[in-house]
N, C-alpha and C. Protein backbone atom coordinates (compact mmCIF):
# COMPACT_ATOMS: atom_id res chain seq x y z
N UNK A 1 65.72 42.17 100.29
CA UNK A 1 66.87 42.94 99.84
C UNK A 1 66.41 43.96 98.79
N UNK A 2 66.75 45.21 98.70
CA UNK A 2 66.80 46.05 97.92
C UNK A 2 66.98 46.04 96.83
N UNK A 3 66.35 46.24 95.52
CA UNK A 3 67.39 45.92 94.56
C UNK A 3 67.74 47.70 93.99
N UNK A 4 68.87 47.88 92.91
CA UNK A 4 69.52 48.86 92.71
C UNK A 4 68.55 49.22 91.61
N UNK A 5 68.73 50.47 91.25
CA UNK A 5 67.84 51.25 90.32
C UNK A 5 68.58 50.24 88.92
N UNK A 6 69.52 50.31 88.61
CA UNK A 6 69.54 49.48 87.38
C UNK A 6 69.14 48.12 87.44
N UNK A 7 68.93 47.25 88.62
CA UNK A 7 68.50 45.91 88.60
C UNK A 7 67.24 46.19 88.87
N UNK A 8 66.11 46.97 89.00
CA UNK A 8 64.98 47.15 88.90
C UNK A 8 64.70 47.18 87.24
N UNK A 9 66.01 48.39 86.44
CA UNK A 9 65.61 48.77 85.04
C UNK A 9 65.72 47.60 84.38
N UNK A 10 66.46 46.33 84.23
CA UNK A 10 66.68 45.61 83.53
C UNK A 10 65.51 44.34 84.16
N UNK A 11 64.97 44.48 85.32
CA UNK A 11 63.38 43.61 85.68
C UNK A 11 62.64 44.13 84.67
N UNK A 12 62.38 45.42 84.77
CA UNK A 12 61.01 45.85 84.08
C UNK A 12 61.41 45.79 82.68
N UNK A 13 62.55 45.77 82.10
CA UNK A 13 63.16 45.47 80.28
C UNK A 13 62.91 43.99 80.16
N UNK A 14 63.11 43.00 80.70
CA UNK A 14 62.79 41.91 80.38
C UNK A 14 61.76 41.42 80.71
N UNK A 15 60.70 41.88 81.71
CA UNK A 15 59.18 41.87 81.35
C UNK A 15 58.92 42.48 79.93
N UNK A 16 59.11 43.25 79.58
CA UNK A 16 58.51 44.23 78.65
C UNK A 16 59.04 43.59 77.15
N UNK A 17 60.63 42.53 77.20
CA UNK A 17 60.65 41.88 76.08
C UNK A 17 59.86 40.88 75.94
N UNK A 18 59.76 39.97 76.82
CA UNK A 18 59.29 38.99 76.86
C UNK A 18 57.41 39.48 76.41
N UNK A 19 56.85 40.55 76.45
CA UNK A 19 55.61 40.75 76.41
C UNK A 19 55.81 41.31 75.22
N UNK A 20 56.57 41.84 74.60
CA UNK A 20 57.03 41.86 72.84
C UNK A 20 57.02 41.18 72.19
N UNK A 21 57.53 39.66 73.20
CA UNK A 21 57.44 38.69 71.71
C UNK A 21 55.92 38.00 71.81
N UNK A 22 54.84 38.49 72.84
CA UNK A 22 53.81 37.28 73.04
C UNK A 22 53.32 38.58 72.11
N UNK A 23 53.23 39.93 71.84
CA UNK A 23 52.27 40.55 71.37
C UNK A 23 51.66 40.19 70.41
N UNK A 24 50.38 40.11 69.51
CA UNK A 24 50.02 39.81 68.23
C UNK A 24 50.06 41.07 67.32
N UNK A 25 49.63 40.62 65.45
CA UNK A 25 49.87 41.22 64.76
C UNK A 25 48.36 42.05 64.83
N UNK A 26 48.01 42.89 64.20
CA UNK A 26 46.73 43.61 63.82
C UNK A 26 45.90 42.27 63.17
N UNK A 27 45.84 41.61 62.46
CA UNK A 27 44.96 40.73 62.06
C UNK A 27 45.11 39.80 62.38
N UNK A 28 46.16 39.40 63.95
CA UNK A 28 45.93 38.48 64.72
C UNK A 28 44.64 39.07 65.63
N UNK A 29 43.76 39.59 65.63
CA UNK A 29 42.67 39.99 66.71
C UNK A 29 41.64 40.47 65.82
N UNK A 30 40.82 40.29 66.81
CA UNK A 30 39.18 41.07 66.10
C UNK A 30 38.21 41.50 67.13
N UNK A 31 37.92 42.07 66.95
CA UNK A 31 36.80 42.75 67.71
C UNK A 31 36.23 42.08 69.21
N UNK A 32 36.14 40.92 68.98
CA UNK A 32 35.99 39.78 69.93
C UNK A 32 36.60 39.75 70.78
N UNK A 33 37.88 39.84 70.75
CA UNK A 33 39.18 39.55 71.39
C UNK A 33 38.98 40.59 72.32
N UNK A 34 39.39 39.66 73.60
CA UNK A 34 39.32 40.33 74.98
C UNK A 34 40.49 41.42 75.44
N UNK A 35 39.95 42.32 76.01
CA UNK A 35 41.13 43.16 76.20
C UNK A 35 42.58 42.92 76.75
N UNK A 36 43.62 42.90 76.51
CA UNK A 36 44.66 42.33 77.24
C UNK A 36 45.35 43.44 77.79
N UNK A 37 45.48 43.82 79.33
CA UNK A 37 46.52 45.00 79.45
C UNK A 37 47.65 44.97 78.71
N UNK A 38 48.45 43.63 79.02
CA UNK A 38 50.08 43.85 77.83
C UNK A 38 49.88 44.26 76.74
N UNK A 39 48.57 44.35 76.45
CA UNK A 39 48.91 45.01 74.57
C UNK A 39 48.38 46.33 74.26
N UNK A 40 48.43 47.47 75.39
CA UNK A 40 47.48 48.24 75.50
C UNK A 40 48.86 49.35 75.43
N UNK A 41 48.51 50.47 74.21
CA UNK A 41 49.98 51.40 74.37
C UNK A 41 50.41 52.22 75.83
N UNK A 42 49.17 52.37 76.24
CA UNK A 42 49.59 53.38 77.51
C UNK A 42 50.53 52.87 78.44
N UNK A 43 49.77 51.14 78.72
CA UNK A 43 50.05 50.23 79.18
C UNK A 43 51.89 50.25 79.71
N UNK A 44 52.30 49.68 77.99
CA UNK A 44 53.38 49.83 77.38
C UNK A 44 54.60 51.15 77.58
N UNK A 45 53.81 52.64 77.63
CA UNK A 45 54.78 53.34 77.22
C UNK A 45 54.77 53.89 79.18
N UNK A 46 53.55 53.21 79.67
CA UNK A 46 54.27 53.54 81.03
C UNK A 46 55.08 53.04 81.77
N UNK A 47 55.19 51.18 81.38
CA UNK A 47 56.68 50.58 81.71
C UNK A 47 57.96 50.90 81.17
N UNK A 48 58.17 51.48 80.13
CA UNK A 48 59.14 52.16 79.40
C UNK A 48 59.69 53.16 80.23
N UNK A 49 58.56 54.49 80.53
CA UNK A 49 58.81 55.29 81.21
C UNK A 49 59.58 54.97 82.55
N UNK A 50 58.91 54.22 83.17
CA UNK A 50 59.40 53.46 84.28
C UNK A 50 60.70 53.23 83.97
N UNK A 51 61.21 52.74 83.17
CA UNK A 51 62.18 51.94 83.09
C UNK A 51 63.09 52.98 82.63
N UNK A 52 63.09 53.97 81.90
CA UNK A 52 63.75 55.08 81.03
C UNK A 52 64.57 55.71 83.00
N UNK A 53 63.07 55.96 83.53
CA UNK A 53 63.34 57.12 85.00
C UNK A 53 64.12 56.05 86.05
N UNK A 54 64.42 54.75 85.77
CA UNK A 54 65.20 54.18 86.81
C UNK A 54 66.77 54.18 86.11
N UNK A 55 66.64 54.76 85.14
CA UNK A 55 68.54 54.30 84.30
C UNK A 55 68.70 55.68 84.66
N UNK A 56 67.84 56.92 84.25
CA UNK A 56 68.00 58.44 84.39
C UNK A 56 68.63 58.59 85.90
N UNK A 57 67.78 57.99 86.91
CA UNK A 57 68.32 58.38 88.18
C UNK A 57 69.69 57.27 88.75
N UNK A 58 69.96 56.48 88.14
CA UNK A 58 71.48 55.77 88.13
C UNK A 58 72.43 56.31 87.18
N UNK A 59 71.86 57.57 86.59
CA UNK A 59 73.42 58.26 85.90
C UNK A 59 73.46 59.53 86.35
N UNK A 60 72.29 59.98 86.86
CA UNK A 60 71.66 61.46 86.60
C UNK A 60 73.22 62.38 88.11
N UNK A 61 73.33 63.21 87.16
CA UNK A 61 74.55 64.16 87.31
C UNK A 61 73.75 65.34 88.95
N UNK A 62 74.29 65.84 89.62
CA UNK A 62 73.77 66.89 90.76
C UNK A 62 72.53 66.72 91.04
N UNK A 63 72.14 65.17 90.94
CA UNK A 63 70.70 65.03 91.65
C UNK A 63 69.75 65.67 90.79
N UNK A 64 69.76 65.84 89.50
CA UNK A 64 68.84 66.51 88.02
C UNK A 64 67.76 65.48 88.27
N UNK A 65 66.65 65.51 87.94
CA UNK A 65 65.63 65.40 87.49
C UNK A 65 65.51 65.31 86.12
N UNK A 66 64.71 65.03 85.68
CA UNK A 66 64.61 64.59 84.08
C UNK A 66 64.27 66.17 83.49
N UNK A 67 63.73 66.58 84.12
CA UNK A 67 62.24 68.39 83.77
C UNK A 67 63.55 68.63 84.11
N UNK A 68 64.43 68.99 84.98
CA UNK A 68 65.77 69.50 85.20
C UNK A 68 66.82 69.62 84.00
N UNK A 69 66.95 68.90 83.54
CA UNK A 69 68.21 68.03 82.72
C UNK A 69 67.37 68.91 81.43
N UNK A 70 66.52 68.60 81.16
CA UNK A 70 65.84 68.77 79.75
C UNK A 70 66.07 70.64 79.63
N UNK A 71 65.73 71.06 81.00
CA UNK A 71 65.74 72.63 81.19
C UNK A 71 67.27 73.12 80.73
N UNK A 72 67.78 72.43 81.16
CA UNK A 72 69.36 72.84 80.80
C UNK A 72 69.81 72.71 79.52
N UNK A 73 69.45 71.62 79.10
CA UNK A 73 70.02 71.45 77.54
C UNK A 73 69.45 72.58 76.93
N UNK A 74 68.06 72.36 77.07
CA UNK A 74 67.00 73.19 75.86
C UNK A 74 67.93 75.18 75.97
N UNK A 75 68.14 75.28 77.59
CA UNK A 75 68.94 76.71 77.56
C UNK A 75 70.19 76.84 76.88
N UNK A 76 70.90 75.85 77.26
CA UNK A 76 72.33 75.36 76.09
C UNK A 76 72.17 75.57 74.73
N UNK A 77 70.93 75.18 74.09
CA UNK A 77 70.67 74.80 72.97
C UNK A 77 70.27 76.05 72.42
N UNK A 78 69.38 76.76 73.04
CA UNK A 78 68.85 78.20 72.49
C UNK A 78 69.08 79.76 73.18
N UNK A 79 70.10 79.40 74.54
CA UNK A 79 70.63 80.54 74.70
C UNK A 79 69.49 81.24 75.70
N UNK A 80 69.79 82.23 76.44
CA UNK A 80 69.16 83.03 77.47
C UNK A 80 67.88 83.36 76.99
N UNK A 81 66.63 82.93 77.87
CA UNK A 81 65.28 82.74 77.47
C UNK A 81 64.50 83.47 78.59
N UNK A 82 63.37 83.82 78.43
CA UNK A 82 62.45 83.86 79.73
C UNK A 82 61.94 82.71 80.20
N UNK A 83 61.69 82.82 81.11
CA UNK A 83 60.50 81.66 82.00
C UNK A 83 59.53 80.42 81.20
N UNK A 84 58.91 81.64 80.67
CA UNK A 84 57.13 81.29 79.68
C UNK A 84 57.75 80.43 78.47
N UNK A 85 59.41 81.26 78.04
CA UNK A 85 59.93 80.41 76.61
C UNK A 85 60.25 79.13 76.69
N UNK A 86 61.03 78.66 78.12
CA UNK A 86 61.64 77.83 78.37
C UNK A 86 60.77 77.07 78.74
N UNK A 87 59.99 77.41 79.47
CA UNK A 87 58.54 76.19 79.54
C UNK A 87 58.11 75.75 78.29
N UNK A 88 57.50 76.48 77.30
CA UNK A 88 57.21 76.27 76.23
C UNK A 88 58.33 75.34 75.24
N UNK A 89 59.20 75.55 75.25
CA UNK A 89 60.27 74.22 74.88
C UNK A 89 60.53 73.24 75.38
N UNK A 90 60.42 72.83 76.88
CA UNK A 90 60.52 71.77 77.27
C UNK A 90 59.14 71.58 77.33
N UNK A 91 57.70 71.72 76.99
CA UNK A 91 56.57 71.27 77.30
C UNK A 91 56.01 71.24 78.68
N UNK A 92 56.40 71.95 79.39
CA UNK A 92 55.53 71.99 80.53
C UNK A 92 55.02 73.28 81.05
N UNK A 93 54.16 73.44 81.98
CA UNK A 93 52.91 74.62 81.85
C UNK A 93 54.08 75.85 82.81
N UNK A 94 53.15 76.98 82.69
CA UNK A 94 53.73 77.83 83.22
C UNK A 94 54.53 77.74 84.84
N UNK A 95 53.25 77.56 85.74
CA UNK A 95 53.22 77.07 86.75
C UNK A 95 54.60 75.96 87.37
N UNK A 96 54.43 75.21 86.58
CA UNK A 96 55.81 73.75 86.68
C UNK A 96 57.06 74.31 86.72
N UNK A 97 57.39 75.31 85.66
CA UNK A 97 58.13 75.83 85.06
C UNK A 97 58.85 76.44 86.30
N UNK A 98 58.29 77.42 86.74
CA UNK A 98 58.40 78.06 88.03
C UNK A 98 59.47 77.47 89.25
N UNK A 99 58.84 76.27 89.63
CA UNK A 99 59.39 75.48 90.27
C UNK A 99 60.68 75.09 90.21
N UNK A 100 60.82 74.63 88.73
CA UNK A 100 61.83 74.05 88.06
C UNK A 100 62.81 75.02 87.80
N UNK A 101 62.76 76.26 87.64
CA UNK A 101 63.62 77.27 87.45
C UNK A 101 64.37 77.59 89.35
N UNK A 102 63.42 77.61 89.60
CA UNK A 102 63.87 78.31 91.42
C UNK A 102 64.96 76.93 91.88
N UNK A 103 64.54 75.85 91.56
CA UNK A 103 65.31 74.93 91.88
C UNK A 103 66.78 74.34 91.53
N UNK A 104 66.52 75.01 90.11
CA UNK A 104 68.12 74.98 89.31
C UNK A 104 68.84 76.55 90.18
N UNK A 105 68.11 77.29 90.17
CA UNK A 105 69.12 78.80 90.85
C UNK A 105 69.50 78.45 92.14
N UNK A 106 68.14 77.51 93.10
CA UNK A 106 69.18 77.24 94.47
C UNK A 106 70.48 75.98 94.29
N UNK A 107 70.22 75.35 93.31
CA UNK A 107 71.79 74.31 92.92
C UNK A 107 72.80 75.62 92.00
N UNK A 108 72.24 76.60 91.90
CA UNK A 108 73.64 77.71 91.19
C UNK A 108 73.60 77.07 90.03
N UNK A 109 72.74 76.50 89.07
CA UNK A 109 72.51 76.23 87.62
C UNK A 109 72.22 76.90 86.93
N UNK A 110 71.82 77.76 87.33
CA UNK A 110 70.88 78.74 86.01
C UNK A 110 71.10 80.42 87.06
N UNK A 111 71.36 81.60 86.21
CA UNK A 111 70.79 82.71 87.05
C UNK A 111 70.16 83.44 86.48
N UNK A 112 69.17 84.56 86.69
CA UNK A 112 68.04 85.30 86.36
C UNK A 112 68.47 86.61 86.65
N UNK A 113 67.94 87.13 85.44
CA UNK A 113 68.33 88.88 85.68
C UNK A 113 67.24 89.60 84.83
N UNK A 114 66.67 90.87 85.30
CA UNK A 114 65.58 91.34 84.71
C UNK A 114 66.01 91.66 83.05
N UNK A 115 65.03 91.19 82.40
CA UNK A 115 64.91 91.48 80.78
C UNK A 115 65.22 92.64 80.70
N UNK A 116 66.45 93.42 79.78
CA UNK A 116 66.53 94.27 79.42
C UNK A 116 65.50 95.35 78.58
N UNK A 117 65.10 94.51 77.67
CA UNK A 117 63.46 95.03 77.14
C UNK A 117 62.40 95.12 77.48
N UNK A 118 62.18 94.26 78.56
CA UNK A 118 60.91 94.18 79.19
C UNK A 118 61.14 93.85 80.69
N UNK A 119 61.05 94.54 81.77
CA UNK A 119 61.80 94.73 82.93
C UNK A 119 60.79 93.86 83.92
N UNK A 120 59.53 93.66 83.57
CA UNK A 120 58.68 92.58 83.71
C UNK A 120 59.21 91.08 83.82
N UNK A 121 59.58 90.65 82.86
CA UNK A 121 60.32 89.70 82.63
C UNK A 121 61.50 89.29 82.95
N UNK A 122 62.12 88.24 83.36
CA UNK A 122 63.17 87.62 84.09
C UNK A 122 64.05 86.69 82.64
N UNK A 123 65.09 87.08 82.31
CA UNK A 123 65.86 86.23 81.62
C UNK A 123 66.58 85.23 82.44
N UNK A 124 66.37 83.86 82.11
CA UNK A 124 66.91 83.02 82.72
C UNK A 124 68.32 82.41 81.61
N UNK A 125 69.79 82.39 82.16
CA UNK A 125 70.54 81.67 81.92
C UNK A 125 71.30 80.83 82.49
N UNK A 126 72.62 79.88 81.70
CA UNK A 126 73.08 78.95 82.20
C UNK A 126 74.24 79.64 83.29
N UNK A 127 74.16 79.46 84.64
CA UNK A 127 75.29 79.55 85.25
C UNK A 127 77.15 79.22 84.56
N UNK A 128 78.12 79.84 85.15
CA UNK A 128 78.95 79.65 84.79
C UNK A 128 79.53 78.15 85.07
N UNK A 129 78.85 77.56 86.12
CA UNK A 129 79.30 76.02 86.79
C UNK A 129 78.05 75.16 85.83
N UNK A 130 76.88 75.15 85.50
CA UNK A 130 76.25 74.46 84.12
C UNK A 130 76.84 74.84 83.23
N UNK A 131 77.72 75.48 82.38
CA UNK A 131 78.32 76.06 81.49
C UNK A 131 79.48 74.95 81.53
N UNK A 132 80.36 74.82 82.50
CA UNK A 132 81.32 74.05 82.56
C UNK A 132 80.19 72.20 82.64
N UNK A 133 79.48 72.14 83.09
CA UNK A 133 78.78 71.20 83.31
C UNK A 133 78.18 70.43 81.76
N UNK A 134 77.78 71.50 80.78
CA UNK A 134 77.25 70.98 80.19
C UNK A 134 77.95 69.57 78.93
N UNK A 135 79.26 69.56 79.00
CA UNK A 135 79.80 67.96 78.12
C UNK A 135 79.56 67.15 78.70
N UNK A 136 79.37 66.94 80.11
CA UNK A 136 79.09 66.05 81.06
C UNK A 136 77.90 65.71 81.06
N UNK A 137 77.06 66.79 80.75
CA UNK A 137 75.60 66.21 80.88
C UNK A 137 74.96 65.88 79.48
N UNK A 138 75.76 66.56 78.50
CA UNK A 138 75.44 65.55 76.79
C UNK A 138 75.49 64.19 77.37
N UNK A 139 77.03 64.04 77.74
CA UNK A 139 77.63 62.67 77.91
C UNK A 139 76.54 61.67 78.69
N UNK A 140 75.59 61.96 79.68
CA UNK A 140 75.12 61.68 80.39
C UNK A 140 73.19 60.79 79.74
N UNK A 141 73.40 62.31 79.25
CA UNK A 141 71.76 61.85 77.91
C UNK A 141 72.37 61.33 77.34
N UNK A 142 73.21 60.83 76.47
CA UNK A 142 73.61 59.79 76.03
C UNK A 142 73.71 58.71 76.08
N UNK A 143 74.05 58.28 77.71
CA UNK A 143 74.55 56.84 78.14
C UNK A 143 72.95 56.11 78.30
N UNK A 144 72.31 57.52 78.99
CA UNK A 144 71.09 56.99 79.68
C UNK A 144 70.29 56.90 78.26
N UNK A 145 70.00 57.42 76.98
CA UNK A 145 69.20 56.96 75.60
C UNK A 145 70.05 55.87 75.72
N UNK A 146 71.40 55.34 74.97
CA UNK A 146 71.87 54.42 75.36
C UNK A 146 71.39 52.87 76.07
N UNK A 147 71.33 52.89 77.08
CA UNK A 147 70.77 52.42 77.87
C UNK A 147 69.44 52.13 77.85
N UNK A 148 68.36 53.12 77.38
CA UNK A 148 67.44 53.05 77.66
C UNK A 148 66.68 51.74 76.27
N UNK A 149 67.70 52.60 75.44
CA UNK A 149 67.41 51.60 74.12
C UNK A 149 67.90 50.72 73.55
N UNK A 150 69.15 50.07 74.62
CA UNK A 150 69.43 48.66 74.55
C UNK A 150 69.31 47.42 74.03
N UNK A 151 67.77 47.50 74.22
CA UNK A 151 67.13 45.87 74.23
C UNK A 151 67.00 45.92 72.39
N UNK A 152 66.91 46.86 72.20
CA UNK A 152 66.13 46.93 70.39
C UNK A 152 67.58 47.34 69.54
N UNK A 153 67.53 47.19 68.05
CA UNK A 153 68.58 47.00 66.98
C UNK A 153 68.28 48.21 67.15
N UNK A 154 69.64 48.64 66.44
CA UNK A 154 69.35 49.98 65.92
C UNK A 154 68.24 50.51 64.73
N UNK A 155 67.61 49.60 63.80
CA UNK A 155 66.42 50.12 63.34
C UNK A 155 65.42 50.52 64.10
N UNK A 156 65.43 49.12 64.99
CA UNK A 156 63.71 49.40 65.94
C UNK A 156 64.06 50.77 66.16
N UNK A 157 65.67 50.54 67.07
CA UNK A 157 65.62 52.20 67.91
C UNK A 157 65.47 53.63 67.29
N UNK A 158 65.70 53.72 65.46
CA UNK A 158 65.10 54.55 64.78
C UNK A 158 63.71 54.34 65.03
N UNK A 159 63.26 53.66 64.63
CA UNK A 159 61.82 53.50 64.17
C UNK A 159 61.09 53.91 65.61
N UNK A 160 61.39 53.95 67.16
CA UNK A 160 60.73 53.96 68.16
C UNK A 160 60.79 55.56 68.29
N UNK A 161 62.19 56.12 67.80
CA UNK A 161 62.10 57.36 68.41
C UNK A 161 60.92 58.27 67.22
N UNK A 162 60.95 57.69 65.99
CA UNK A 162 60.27 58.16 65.17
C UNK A 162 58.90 58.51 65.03
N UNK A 163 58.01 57.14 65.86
CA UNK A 163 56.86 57.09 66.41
C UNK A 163 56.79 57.52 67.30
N UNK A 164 57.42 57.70 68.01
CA UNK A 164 57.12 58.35 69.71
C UNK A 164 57.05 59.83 69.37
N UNK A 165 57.91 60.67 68.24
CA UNK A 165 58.41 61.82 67.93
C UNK A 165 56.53 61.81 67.19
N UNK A 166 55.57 61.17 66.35
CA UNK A 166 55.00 61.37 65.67
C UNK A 166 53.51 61.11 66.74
N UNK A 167 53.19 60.48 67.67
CA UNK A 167 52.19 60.61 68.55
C UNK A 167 52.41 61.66 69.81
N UNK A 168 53.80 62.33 69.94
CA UNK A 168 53.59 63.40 71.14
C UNK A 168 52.80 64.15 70.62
């Protein structure tokens, strides 16, 4: 039987608690100590990930993508951009970017019109239907952080976004 994207997310959350509480402290180990995958960060922040992209695609609004979703806010957030800008705010390379733009204009998300200053350049903005879209899709990053950060108090869940914000 199949299971549903949220009964997959809440498998891989309770592996991942249960391997929280076996973890040790820093001067529980020494040099000696054999490598253990469960205690290895990459390890760690790729079951997370995992687990973050199975709640994302059980809320996720017009079939968005995460690089999708992020593209939209970040335009919401700072208003009609080029290409190169909007990559550069959501972190991904020129190239990606590309993709990700052509794909929001064939869903009618975003439209492009030559830069007034530089006729080279393509200003990309929010469609009038993402425009109406966008409380829905706050609402949406919300449920899914929400969700994603469940398992932990609200300190941890300061303290996780804090570290995660301080090793990107």
């Amino acid at each position: 039987m199949q299971k549903s994207a949220s009964q997959e997310a809440q498998d891989i959350c309770s592996r991942s608690a249960r391997k929280g509480d076996e973890l040790t402290s820093d001067s529980d180990q020494t040099a000696t100590d054999s490598y253990v995958l469960d205690e290895q960060v990459g390890y760690a922040l790729r079951l997370a990930s995992q687990r973050h992209a199975l709640i994302f695609q059980a809320h996720a609004l017009e079939t968005l993508t995460p690089t999708q979703f992020a593209a939209l806010i970040r335009i919401n957030e700072q208003g009609p951009c080029s290409q190169n800008h909007l990559g550069r705010l959501i972190s991904i390379d020129v190239a990606t970017i590309k993709g990700v733009v052509d794909r929001l204009r064939k869903k009618g998300l975003v439209e492009l019109t030559p830069d007034e200053s530089d006729r080279r350049r393509t200003t990309i903005a929010l469609s009038p239907v993402a425009q109406a879209m966008m409380e829905a899709l706050e609402r949406m990053g919300s449920i899914i952080t929400e969700e994603t950060l469940r398992p932990l108090t609200k300190t941890e869940q300061v303290t996780l976004l804090r570290l995660l914000q301080k090793i990107a």
